[in-house]
Protein backbone atom coordinates (compact mmCIF):
# COMPACT_ATOMS: atom_id res chain seq x y z
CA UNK A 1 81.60 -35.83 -134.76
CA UNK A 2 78.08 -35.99 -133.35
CA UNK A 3 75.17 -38.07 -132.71
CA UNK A 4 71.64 -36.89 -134.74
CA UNK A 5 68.14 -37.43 -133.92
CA UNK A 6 66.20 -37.57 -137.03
CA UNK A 7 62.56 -37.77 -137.31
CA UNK A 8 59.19 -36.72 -140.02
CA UNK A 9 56.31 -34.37 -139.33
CA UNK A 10 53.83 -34.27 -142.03
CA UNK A 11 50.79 -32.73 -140.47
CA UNK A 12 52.36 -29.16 -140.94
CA UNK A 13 51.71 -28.61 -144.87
CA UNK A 14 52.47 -25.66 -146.28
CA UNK A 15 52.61 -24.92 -150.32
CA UNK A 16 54.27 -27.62 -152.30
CA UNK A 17 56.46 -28.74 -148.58
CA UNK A 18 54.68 -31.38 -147.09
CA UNK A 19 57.09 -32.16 -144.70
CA UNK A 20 59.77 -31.34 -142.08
CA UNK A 21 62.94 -32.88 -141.59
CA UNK A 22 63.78 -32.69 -137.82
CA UNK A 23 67.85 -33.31 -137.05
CA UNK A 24 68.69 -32.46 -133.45
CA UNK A 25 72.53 -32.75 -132.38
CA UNK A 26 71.92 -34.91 -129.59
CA UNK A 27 75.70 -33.41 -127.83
CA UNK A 28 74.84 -29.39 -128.87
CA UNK A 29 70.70 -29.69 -128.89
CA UNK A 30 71.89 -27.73 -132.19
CA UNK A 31 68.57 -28.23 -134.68
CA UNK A 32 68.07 -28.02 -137.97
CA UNK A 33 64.20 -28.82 -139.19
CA UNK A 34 63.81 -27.36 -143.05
CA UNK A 35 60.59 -27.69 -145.16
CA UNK A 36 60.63 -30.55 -147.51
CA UNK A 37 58.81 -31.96 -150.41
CA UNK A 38 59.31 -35.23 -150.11
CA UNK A 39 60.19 -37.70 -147.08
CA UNK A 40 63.14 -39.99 -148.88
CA UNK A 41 66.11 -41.12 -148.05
CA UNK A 42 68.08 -38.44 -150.70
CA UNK A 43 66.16 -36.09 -148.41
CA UNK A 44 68.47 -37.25 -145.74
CA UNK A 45 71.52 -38.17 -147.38
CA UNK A 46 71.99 -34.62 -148.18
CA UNK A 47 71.08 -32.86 -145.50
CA UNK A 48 74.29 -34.52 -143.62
CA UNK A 49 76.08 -31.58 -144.67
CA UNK A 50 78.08 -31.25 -141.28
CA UNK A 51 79.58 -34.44 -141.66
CA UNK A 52 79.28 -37.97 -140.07
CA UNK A 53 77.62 -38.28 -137.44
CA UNK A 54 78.88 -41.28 -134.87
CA UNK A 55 75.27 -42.45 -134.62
CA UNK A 56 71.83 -42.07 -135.95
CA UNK A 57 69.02 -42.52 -133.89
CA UNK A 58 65.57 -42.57 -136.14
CA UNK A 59 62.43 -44.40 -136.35
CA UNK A 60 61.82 -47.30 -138.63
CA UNK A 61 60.97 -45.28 -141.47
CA UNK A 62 61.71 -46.50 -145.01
CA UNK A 63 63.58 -43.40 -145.54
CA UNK A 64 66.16 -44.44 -142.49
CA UNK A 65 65.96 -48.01 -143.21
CA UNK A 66 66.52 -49.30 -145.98
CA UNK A 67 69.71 -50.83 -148.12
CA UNK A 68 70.98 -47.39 -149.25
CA UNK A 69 71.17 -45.40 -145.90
CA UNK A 70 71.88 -49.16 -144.27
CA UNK A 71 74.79 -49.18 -146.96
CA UNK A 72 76.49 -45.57 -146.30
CA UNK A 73 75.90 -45.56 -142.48
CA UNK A 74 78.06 -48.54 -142.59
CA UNK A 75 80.60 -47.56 -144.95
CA UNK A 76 81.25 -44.43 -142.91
CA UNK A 77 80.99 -46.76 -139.51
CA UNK A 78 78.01 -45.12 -138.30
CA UNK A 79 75.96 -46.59 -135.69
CA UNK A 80 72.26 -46.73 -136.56
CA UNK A 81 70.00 -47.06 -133.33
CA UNK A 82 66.30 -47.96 -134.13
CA UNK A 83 63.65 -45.98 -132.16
CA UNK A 84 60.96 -48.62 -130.33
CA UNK A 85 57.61 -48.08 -132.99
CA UNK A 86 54.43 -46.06 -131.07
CA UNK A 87 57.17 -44.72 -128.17
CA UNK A 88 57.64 -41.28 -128.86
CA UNK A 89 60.15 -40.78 -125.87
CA UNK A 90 62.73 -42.91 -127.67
CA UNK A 91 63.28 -40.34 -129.83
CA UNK A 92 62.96 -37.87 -127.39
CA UNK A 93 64.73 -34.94 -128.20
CA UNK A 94 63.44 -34.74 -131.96
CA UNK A 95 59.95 -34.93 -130.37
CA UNK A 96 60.56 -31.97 -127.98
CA UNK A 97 61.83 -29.76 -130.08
CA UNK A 98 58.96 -31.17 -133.27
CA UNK A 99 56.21 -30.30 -130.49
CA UNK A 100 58.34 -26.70 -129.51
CA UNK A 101 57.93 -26.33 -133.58
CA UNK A 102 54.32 -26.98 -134.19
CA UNK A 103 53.63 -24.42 -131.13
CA UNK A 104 55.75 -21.79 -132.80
CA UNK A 105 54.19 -22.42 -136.34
């Protein structure tokens, strides 16, 4: 099991990907951040590929909130922490590693 930090970039467009999902283990600091088309919730659901995670930590995009991620986080009893909105450092991690990203790119 493991806790994920998910969040969006969309200011790093390349082709038809407009987007990157960033998912950072928050035990490991494992991360995953693949090119994506679109920034929807079926976006996320399958990227969860590695299991359940015990919590979520995301910001209060539609894509992470709403009643079909609200729905499966709670099925599979997965706590879904809310970052504050305009407070980058409550997602911390994701933003770290999204800044580490951009410089690389």
């Amino acid at each position: 099991m493991y806790e994920v930090l998910i969040s969006w970039d969309h200011s790093l467009i390349s082709n038809d990907y407009s987007y990157i999902l960033f998912v950072v283990d928050y035990v490991s600091r494992w991360v995953e951040a693949p090119a994506t088309r679109t920034n929807d919730v079926k976006v996320v659901m399958d990227f969860l590929k590695f299991g359940v995670p015990k919590a979520l930590i995301s910001d209060q995009g539609t894509h992470f909130c709403n009643r079909v991620m609200s729905s499966l986080l709670e099925k599979y009893g997965v706590l879904h922490r809310i970052a504050i909105p305009y407070h980058p450092q409550a997602n911390g991690q994701a933003e770290v590693f999204n800044r580490e990203i951009k410089k690389t790119l």
